[in-house]
N, C-alpha and C. Protein backbone atom coordinates (compact mmCIF):
# COMPACT_ATOMS: atom_id res chain seq x y z
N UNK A 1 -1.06 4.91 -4.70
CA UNK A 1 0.00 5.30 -5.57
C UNK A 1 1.27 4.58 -5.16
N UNK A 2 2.03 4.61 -6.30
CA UNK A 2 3.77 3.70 -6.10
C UNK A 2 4.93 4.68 -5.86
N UNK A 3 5.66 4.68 -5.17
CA UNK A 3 6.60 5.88 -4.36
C UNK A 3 7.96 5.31 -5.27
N UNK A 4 8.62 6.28 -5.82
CA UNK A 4 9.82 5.69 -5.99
C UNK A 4 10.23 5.48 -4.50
N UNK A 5 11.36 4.38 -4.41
CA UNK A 5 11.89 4.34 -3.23
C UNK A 5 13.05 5.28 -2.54
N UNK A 6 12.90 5.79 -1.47
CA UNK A 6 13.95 6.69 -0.88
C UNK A 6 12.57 8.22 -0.81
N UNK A 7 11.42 8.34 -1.63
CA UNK A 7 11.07 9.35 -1.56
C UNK A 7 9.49 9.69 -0.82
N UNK A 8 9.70 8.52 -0.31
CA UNK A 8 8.00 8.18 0.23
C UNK A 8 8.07 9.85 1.55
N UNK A 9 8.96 10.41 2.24
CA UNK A 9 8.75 11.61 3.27
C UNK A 9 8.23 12.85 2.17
N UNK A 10 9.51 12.86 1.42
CA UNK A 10 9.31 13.79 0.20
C UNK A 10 8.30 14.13 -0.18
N UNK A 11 7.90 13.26 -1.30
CA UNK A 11 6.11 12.86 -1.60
C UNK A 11 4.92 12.97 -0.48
N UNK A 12 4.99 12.75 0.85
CA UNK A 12 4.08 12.65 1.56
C UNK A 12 3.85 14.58 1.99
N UNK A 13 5.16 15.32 2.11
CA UNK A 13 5.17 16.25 2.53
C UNK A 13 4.36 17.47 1.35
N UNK A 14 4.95 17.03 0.14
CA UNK A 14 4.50 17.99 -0.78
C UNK A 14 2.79 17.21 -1.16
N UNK A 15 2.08 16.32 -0.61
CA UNK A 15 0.66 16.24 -1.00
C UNK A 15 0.12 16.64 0.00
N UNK A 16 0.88 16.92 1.38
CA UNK A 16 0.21 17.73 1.93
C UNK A 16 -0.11 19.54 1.62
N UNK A 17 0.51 19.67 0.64
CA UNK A 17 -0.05 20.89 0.41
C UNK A 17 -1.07 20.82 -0.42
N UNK A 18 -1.48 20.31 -0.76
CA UNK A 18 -2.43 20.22 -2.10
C UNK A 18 -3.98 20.03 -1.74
N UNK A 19 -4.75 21.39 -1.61
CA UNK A 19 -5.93 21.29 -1.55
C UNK A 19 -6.67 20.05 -2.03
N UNK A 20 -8.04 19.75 -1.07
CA UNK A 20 -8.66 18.44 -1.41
C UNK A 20 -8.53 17.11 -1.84
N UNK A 21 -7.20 16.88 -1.06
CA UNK A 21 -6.91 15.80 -0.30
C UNK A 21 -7.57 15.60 1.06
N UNK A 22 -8.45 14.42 1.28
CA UNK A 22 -9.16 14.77 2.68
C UNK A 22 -8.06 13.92 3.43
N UNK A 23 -7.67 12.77 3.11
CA UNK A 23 -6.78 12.01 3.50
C UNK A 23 -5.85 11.21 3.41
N UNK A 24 -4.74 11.10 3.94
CA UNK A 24 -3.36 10.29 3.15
C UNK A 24 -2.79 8.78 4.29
N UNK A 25 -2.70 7.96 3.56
CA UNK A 25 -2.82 7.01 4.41
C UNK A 25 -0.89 5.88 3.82
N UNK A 26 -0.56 5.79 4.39
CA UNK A 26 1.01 5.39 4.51
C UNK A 26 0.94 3.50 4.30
N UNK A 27 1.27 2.87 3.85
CA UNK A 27 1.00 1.67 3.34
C UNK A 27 1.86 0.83 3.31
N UNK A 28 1.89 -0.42 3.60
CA UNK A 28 2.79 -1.40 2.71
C UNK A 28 2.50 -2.53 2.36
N UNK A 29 3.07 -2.83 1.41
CA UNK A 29 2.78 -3.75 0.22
C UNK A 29 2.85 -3.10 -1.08
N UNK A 30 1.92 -3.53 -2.03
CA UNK A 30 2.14 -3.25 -3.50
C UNK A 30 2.14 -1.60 -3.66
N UNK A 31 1.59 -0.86 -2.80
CA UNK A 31 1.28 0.29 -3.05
C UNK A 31 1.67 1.03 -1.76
N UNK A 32 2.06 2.33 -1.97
CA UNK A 32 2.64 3.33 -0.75
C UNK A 32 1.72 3.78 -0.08
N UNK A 33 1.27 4.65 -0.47
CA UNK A 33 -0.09 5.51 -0.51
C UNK A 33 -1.67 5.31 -0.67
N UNK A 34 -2.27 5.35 -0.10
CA UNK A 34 -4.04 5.83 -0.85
C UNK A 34 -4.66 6.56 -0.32
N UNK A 35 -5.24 7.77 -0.82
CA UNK A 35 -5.25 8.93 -0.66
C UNK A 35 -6.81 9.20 -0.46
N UNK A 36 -7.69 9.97 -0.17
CA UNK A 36 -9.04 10.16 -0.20
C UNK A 36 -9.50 11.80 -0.41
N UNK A 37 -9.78 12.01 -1.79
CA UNK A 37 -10.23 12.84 -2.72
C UNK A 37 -11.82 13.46 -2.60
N UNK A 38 -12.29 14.88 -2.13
CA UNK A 38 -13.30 14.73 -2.40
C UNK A 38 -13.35 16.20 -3.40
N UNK A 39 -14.28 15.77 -4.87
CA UNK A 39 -14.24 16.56 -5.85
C UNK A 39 -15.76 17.15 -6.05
N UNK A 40 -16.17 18.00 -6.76
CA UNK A 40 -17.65 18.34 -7.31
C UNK A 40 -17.89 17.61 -8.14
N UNK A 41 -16.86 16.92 -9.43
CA UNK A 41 -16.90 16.01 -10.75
C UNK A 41 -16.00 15.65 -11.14
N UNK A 42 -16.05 15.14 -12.02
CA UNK A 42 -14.57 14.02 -12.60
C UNK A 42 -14.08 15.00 -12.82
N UNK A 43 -14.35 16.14 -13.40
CA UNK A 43 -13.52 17.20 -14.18
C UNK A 43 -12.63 17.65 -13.41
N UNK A 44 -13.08 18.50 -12.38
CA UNK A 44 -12.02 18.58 -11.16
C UNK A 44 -11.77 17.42 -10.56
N UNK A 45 -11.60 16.16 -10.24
CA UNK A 45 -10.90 14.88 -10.04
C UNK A 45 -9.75 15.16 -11.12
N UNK A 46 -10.20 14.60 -12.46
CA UNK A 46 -9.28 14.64 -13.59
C UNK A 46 -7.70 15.54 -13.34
N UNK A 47 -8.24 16.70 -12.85
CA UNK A 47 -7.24 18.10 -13.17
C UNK A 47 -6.57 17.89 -11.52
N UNK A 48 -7.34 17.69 -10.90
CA UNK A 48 -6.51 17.58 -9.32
C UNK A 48 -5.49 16.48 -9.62
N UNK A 49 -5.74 15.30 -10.12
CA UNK A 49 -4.96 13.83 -10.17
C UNK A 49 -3.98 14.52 -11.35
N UNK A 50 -3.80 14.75 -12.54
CA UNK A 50 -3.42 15.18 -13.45
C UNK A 50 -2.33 15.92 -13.64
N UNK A 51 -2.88 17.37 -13.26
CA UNK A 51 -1.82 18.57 -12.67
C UNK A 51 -1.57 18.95 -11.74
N UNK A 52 -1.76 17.80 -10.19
CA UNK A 52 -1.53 18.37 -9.50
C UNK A 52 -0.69 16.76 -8.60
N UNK A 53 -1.42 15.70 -8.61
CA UNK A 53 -1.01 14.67 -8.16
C UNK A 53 0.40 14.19 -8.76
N UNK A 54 -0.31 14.02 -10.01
CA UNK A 54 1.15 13.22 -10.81
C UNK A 54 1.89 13.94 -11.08
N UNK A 55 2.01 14.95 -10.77
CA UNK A 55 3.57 15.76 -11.02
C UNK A 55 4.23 15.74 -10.28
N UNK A 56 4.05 15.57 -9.18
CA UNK A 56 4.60 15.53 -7.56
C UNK A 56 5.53 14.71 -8.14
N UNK A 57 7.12 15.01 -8.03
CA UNK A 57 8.41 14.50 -8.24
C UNK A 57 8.36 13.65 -7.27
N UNK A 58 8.46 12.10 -7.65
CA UNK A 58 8.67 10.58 -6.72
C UNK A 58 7.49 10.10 -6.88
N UNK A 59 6.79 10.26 -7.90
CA UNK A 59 5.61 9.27 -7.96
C UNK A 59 5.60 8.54 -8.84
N UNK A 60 5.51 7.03 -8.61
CA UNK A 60 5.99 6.49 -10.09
C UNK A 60 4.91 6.01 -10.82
N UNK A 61 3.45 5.81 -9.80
CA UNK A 61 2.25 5.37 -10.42
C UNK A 61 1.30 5.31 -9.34
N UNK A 62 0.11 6.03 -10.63
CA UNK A 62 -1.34 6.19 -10.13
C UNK A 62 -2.27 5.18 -9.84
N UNK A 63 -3.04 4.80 -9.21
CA UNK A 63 -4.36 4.27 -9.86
C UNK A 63 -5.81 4.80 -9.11
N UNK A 64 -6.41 5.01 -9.97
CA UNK A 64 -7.45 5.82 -9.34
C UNK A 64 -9.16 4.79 -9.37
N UNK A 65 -9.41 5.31 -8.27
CA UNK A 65 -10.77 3.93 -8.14
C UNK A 65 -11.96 5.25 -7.66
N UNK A 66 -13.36 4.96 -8.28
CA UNK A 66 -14.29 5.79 -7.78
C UNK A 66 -15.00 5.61 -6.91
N UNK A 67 -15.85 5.93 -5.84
CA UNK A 67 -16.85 5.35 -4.93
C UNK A 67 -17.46 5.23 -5.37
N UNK A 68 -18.43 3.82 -5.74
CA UNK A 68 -19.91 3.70 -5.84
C UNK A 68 -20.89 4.03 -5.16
N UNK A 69 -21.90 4.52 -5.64
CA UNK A 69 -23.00 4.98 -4.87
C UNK A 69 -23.44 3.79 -3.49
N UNK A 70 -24.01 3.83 -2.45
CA UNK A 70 -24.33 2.93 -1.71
C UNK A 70 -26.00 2.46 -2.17
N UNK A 71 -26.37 3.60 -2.32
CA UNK A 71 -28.10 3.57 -2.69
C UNK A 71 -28.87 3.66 -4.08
C-alpha cells in the first residue's frame, strides 16, 4: 500500500488493530507497506481490504496480489 506522506506511524498503528493481519512489513520505494492477510475466501479478503483496510485515514492506495497455489 501507498502512505500519504507524514502518516506512515499513524497508519501503521491503527492496522495494528485490525484482526487478520498476520503481518506488516515497513518499506521503501514505490510502496510503504505490504501486509500479509490470512482469510477463509475472497469474501472475507474483499470485506477485510474494503471496510476495514481502505478506510484507515492515510492510505492513498491499495494493491492486492493473491498467493498461488505451490502444488
Amino acid at each position: 500500500m501507498k502512505v500519504t506522506t507524514g502518516r506512515e506511524r499513524a497508519v501503521f498503528d491503527k492496522l495494528n488493530e485490525i484482526a487478520g493481519l498476520e503481518e506488516i512489513h515497513y518499506l521503501f520505494g514505490d510502496w510503504d507497506y505490504i501486509l500479509s492477510i490470512r482469510t477463509t475466501d475472497t469474501i472475507s479478503l474483499s470485506r477485510l481490504i474494503t471496510e476495514r483496510i481502505r478506510r484507515t485515514p492515510g492510505i492513498a492506495q491499495t494493491h492486492t496480489l493473491i498467493e498461488a497455489p505451490t502444488r
